[in-house]
C-alpha atoms as a PDB file:
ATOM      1  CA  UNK A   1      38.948  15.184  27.211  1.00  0.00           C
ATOM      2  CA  UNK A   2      38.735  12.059  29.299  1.00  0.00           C
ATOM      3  CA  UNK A   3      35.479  12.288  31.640  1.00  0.00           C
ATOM      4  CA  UNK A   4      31.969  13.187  30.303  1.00  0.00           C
ATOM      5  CA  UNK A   5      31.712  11.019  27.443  1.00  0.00           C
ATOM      6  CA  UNK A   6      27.968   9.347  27.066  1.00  0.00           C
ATOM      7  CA  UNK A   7      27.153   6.207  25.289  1.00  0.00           C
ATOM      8  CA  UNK A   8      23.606   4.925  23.734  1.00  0.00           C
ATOM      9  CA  UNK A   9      23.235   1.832  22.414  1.00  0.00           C
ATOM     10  CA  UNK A  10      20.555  -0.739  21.536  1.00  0.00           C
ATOM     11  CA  UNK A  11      20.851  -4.298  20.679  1.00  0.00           C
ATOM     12  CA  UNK A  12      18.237  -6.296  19.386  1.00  0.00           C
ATOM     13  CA  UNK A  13      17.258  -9.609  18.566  1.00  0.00           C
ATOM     14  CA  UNK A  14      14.650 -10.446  15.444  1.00  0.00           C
ATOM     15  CA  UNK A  15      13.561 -13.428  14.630  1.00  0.00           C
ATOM     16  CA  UNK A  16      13.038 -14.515  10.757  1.00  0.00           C
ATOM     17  CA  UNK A  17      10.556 -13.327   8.885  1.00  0.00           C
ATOM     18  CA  UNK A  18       8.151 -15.657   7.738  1.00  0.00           C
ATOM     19  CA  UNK A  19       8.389 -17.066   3.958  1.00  0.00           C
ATOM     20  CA  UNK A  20       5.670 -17.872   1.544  1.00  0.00           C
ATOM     21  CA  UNK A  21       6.379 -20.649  -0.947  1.00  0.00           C
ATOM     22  CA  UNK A  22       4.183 -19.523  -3.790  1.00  0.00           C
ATOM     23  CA  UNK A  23       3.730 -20.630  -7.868  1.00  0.00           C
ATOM     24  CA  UNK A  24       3.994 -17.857 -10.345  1.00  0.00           C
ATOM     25  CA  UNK A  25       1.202 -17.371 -13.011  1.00  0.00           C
ATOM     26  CA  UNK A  26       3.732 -16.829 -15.689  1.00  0.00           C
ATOM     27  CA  UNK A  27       5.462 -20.097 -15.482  1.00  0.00           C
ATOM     28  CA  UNK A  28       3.776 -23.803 -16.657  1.00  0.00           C
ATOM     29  CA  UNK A  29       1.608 -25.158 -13.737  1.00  0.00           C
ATOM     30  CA  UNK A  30      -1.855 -26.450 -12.417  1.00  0.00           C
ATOM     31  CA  UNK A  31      -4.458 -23.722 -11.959  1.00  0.00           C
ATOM     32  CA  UNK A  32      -6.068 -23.908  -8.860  1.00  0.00           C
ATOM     33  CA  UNK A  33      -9.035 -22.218 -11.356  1.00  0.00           C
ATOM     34  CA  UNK A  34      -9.916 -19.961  -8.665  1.00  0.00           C
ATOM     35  CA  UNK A  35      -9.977 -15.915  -9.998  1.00  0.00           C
ATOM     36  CA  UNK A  36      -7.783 -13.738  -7.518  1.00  0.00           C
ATOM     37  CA  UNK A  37      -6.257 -16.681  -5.751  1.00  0.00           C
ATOM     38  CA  UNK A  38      -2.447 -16.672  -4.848  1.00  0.00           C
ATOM     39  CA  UNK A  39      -1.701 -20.481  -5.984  1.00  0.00           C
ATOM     40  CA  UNK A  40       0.714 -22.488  -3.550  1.00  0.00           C
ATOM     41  CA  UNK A  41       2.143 -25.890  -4.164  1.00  0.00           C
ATOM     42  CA  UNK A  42       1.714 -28.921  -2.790  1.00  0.00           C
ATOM     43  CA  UNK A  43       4.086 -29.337   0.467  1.00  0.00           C
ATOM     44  CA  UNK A  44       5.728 -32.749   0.259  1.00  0.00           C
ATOM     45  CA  UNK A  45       8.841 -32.890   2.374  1.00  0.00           C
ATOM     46  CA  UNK A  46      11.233 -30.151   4.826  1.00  0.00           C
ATOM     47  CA  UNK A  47      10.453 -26.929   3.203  1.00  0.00           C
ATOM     48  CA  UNK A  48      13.746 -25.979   4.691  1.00  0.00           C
ATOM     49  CA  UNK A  49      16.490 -28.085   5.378  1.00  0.00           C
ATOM     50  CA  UNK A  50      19.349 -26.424   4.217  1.00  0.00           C
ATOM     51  CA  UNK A  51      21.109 -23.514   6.461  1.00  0.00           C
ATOM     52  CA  UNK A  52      23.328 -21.529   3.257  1.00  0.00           C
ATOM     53  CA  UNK A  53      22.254 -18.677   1.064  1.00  0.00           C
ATOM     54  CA  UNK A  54      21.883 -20.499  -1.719  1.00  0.00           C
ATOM     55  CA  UNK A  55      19.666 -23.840  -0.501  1.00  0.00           C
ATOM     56  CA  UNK A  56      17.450 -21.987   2.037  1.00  0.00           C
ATOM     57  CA  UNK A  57      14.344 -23.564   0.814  1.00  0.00           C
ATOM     58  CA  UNK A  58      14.609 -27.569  -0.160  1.00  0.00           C
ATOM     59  CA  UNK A  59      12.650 -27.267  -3.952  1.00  0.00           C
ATOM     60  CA  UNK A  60      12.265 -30.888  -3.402  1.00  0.00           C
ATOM     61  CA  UNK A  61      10.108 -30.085  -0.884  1.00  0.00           C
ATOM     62  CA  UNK A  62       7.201 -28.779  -3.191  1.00  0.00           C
ATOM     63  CA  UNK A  63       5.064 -30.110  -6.000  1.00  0.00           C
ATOM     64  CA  UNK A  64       2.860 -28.585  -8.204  1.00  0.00           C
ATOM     65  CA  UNK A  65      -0.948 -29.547  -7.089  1.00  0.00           C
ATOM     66  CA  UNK A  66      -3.007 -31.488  -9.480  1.00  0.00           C
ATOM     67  CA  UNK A  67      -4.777 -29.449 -12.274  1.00  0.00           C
ATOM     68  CA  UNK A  68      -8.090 -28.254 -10.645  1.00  0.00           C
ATOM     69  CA  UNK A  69      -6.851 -28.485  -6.935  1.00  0.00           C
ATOM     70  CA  UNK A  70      -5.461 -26.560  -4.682  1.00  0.00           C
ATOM     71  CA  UNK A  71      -2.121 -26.575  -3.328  1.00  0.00           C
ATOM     72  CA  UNK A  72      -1.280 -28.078   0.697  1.00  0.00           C
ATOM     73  CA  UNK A  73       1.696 -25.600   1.131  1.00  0.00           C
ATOM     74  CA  UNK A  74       0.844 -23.461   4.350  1.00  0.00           C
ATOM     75  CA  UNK A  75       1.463 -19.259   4.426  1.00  0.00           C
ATOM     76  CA  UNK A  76       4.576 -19.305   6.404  1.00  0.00           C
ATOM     77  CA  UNK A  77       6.528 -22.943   5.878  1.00  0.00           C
ATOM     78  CA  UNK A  78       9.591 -21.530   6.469  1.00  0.00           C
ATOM     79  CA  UNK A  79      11.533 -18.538   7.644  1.00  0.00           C
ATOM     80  CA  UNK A  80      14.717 -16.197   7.002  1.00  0.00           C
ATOM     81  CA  UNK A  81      17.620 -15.870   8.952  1.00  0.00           C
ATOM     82  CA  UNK A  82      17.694 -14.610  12.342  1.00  0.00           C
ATOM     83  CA  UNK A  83      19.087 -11.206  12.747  1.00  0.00           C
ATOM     84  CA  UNK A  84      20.814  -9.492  15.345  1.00  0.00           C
ATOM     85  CA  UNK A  85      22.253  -6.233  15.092  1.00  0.00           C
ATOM     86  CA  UNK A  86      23.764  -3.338  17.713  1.00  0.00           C
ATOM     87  CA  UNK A  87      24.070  -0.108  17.051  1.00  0.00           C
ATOM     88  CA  UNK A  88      24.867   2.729  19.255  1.00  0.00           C
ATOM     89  CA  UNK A  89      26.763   5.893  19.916  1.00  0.00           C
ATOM     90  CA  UNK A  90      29.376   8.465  21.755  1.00  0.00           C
ATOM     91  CA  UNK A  91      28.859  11.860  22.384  1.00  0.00           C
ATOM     92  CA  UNK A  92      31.096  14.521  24.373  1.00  0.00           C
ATOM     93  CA  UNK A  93      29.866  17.938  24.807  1.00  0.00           C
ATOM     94  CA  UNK A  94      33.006  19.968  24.933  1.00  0.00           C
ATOM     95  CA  UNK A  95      33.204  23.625  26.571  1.00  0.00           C
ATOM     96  CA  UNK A  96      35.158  25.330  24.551  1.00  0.00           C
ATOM     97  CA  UNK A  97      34.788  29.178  26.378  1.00  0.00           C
ATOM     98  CA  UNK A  98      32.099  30.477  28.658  1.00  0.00           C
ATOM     99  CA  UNK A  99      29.300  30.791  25.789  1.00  0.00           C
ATOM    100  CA  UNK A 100      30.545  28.620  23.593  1.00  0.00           C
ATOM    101  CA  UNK A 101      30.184  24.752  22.773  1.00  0.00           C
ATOM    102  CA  UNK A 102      31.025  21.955  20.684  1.00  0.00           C
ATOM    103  CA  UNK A 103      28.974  18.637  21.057  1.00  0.00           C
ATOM    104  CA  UNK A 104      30.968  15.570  18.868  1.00  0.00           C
ATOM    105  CA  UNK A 105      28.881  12.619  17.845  1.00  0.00           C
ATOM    106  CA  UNK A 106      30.124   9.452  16.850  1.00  0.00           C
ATOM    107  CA  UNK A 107      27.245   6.501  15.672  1.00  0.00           C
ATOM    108  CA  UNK A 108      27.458   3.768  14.104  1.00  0.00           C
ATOM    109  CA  UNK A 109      24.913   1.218  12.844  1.00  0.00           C
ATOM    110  CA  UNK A 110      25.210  -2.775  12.506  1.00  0.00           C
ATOM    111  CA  UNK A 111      28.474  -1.844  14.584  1.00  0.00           C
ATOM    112  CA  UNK A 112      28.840  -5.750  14.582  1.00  0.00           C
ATOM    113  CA  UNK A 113      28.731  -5.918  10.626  1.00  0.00           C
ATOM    114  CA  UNK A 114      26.608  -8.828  10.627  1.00  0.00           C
ATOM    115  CA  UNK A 115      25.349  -9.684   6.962  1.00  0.00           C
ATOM    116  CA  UNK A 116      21.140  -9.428   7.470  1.00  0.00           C
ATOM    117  CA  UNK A 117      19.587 -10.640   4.597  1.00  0.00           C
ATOM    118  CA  UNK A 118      15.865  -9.885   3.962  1.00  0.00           C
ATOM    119  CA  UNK A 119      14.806 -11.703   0.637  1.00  0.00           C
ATOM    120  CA  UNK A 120      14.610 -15.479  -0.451  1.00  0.00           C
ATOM    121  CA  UNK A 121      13.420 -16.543  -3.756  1.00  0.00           C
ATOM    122  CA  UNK A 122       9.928 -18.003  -2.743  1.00  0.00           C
ATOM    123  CA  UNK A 123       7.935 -18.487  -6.080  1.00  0.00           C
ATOM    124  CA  UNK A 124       8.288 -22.323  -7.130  1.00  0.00           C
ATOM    125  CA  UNK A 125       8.036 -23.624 -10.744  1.00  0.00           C
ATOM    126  CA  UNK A 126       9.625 -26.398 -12.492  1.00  0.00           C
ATOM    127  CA  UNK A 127      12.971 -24.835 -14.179  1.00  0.00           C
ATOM    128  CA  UNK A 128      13.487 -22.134 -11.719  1.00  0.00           C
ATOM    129  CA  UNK A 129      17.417 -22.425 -10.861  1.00  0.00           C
ATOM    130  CA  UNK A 130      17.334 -19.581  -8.142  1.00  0.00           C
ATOM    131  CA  UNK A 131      14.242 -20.993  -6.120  1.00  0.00           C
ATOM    132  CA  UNK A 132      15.822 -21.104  -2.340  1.00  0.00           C
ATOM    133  CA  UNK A 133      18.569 -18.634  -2.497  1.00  0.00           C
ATOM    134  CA  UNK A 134      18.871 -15.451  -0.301  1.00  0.00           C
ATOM    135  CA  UNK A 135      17.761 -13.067  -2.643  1.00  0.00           C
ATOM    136  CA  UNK A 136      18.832 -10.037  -0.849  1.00  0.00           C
ATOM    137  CA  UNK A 137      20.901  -7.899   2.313  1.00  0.00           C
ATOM    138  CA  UNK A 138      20.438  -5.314   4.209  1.00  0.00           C
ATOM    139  CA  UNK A 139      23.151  -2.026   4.659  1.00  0.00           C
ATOM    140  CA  UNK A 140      26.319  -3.386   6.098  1.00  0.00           C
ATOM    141  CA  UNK A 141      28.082  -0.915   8.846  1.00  0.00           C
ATOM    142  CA  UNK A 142      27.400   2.671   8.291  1.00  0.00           C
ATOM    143  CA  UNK A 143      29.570   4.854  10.564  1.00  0.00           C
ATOM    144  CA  UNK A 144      29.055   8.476  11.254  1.00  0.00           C
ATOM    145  CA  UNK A 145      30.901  11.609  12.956  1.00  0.00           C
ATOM    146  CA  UNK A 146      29.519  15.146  13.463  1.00  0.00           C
ATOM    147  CA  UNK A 147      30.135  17.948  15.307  1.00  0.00           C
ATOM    148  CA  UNK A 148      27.520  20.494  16.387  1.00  0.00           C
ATOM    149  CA  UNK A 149      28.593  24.006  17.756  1.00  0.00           C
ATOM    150  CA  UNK A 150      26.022  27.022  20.180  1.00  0.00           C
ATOM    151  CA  UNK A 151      27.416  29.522  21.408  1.00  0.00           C
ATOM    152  CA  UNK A 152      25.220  31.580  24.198  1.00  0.00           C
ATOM    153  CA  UNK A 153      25.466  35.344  22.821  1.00  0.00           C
ATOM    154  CA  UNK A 154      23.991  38.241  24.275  1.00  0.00           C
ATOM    155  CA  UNK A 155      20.297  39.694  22.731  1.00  0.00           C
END
């Protein structure tokens, strides 16, 4: 029970993916009057200067372009969180007789439970309460056990 155990793991270390601030065609603002065009606001400040879920992206930072122009705002002014996660696994391969086994397998993913959030609302109009916030998360620790059995019988 003690010796023979293996262990797999893999860390890893992302960077946050790049936000673009963009205005909605649905809401009240300045056409850029170009057909197929994503419209963008002007970029007038620190698109991001706050650090919780809820003021990721500083609204004060945008302004909506003068009718007929188009907007400064870059594709990527900002980005999401950083995310790390680990996840990994045990396995033991047990010998249970002479032709038979019994592999256990313990994994477990985002063993560190760290929240990972993947969304941000990014399209800017005047009256929109939830521009900035974290929008979204990814799965939180998932944790698995199995057990797999062969046996080795004559043909």
């Amino acid at each position: 029970m003690i010796g023979g155990w293996q262990w797999a793991g893999l860390f890893s270390v992302l960077t946050g993916q790049p936000i673009e601030v963009t205005m909605t065609t649905t809401a009240t603002f300045a056409n850029d009057g170009v057909a197929d065009s994503t419209p963008r606001p002007n970029l007038v400040g620190k698109a991001q200067d706050g650090k919780g879920i809820n003021d990721w992206l500083n609204p004060s930072a945008f302004a909506i372009p003068t009718l007929g122009t188009f907007g400064n705002s870059g594709v990527s002014v900002a980005r999401l969180p950083r995310q790390t996660q680990l996840d990994s696994s045990i396995t033991k391969d047990f010998h249970l007789y002479d032709k038979f086994h019994m592999e256990f397998n313990l994994s477990a993913i985002n063993v560190l439970n760290h929240t990972l959030f993947n969304g941000v609302d990014s399209s800017f109009y005047t009256g929109n309460a939830s521009f900035g916030h974290i929008t979204g998360a990814t799965t939180p620790r998932v944790v698995q056990a199995g057990c797999t059995s062969r046996s080795k019988l004559p043909l």
